[in-house]
C-alpha atoms as a PDB file:
ATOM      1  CA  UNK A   1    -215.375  45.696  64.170  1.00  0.00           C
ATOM      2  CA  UNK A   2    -215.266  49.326  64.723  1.00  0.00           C
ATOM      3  CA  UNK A   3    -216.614  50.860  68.291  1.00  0.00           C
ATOM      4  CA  UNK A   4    -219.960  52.699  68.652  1.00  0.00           C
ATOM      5  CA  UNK A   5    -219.535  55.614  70.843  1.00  0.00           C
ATOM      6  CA  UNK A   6    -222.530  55.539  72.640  1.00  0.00           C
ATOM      7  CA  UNK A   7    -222.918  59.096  73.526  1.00  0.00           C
ATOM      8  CA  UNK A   8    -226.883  60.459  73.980  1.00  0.00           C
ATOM      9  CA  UNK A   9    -226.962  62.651  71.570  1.00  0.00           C
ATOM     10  CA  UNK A  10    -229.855  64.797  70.236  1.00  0.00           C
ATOM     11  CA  UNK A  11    -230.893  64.179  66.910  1.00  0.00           C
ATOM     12  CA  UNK A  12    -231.692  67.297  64.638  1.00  0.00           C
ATOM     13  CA  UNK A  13    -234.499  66.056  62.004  1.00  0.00           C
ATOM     14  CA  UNK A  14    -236.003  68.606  59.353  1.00  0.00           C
ATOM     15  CA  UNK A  15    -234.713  72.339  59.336  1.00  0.00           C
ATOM     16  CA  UNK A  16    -233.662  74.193  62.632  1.00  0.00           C
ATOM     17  CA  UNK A  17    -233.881  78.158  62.481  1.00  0.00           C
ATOM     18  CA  UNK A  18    -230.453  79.051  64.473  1.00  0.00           C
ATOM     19  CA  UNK A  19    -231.746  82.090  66.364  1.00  0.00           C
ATOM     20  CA  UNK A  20    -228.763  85.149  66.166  1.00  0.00           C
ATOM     21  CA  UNK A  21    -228.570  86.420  69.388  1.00  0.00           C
ATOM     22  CA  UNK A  22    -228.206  90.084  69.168  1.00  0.00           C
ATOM     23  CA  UNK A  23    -223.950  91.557  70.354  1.00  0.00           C
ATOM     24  CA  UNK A  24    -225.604  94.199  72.663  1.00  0.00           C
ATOM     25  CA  UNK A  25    -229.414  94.427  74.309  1.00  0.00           C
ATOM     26  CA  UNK A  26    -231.983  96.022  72.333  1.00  0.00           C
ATOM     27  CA  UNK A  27    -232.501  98.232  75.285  1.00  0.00           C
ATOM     28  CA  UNK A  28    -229.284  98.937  76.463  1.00  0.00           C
ATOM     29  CA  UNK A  29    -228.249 100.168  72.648  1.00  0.00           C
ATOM     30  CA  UNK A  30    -231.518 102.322  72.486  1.00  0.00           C
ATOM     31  CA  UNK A  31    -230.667 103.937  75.621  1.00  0.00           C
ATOM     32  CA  UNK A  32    -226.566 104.222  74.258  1.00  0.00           C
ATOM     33  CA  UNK A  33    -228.106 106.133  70.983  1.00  0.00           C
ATOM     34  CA  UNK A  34    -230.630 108.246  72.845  1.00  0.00           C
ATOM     35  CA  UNK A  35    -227.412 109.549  75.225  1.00  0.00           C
ATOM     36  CA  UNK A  36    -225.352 110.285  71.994  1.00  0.00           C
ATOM     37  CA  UNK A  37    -227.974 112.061  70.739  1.00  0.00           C
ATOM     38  CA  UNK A  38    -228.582 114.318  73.669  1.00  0.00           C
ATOM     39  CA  UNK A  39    -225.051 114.846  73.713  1.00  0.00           C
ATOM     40  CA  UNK A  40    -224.363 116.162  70.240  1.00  0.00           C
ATOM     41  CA  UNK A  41    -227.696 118.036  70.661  1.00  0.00           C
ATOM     42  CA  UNK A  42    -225.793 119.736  73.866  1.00  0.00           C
ATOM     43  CA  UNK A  43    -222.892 120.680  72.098  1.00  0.00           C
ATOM     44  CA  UNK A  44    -224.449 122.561  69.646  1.00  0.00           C
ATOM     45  CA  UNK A  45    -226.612 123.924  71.496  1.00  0.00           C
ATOM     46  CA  UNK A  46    -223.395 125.150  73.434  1.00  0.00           C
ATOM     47  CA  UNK A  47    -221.592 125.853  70.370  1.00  0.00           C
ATOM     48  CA  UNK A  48    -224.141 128.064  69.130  1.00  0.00           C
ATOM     49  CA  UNK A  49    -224.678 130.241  72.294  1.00  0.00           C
ATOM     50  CA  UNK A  50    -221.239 131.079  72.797  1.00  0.00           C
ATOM     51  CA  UNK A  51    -219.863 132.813  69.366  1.00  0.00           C
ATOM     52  CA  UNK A  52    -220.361 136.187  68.706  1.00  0.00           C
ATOM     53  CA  UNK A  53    -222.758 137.796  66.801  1.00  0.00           C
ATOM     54  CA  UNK A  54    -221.844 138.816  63.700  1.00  0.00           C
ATOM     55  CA  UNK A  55    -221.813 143.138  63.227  1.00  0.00           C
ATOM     56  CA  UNK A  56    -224.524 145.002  61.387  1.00  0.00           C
ATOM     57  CA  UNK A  57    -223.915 145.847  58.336  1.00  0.00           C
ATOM     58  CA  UNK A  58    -225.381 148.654  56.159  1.00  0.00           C
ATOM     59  CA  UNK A  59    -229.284 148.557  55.224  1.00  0.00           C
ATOM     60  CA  UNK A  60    -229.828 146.869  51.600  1.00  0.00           C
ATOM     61  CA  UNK A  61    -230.423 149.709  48.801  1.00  0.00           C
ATOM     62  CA  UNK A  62    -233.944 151.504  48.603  1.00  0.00           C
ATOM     63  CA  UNK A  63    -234.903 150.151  52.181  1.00  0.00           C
ATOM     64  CA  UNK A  64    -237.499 151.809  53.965  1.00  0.00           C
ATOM     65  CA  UNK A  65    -238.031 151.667  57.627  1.00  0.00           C
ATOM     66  CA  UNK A  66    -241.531 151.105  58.950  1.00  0.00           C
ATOM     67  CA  UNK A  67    -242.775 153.871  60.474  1.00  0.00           C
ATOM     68  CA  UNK A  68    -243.464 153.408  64.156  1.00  0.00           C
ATOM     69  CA  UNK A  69    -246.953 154.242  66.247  1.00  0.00           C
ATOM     70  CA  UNK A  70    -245.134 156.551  68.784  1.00  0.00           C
ATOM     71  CA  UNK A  71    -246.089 160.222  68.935  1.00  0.00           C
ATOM     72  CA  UNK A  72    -243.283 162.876  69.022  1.00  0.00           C
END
């Protein structure tokens, strides 16, 4: 006759939803994207601040300048 192992185990009846447990916490990755973010922000907010201005070029054709309130 064979042996019965006679180990406690639990016995799963009816259907068991296996909970995924998330790789990284919820708020520790909301608080990873909201530091890229600022980050990129910051660099092209740098970026941005630092070129030069491009030169002015000539006024478009038939352009008339307002005429200011000043009295000569």
């Amino acid at each position: 006759m064979a042996k019965k192992n006679n180990i406690n185990r639990e016995r799963k009846i009816g259907n068991q939803v296996i909970e995924k447990k998330p790789a990284m916490d919820p708020k520790l990755k909301s608080t990873i994207w909201t530091v890229i973010t600022i980050i990129v922000l910051l660099v092209f907010f740098i970026i941005n601040n630092t070129r030069t201005e491009p030169e002015e070029g000539p006024y478009p054709p038939n352009y008339v300048p307002s005429q200011s309130s000043s009295i000569k």
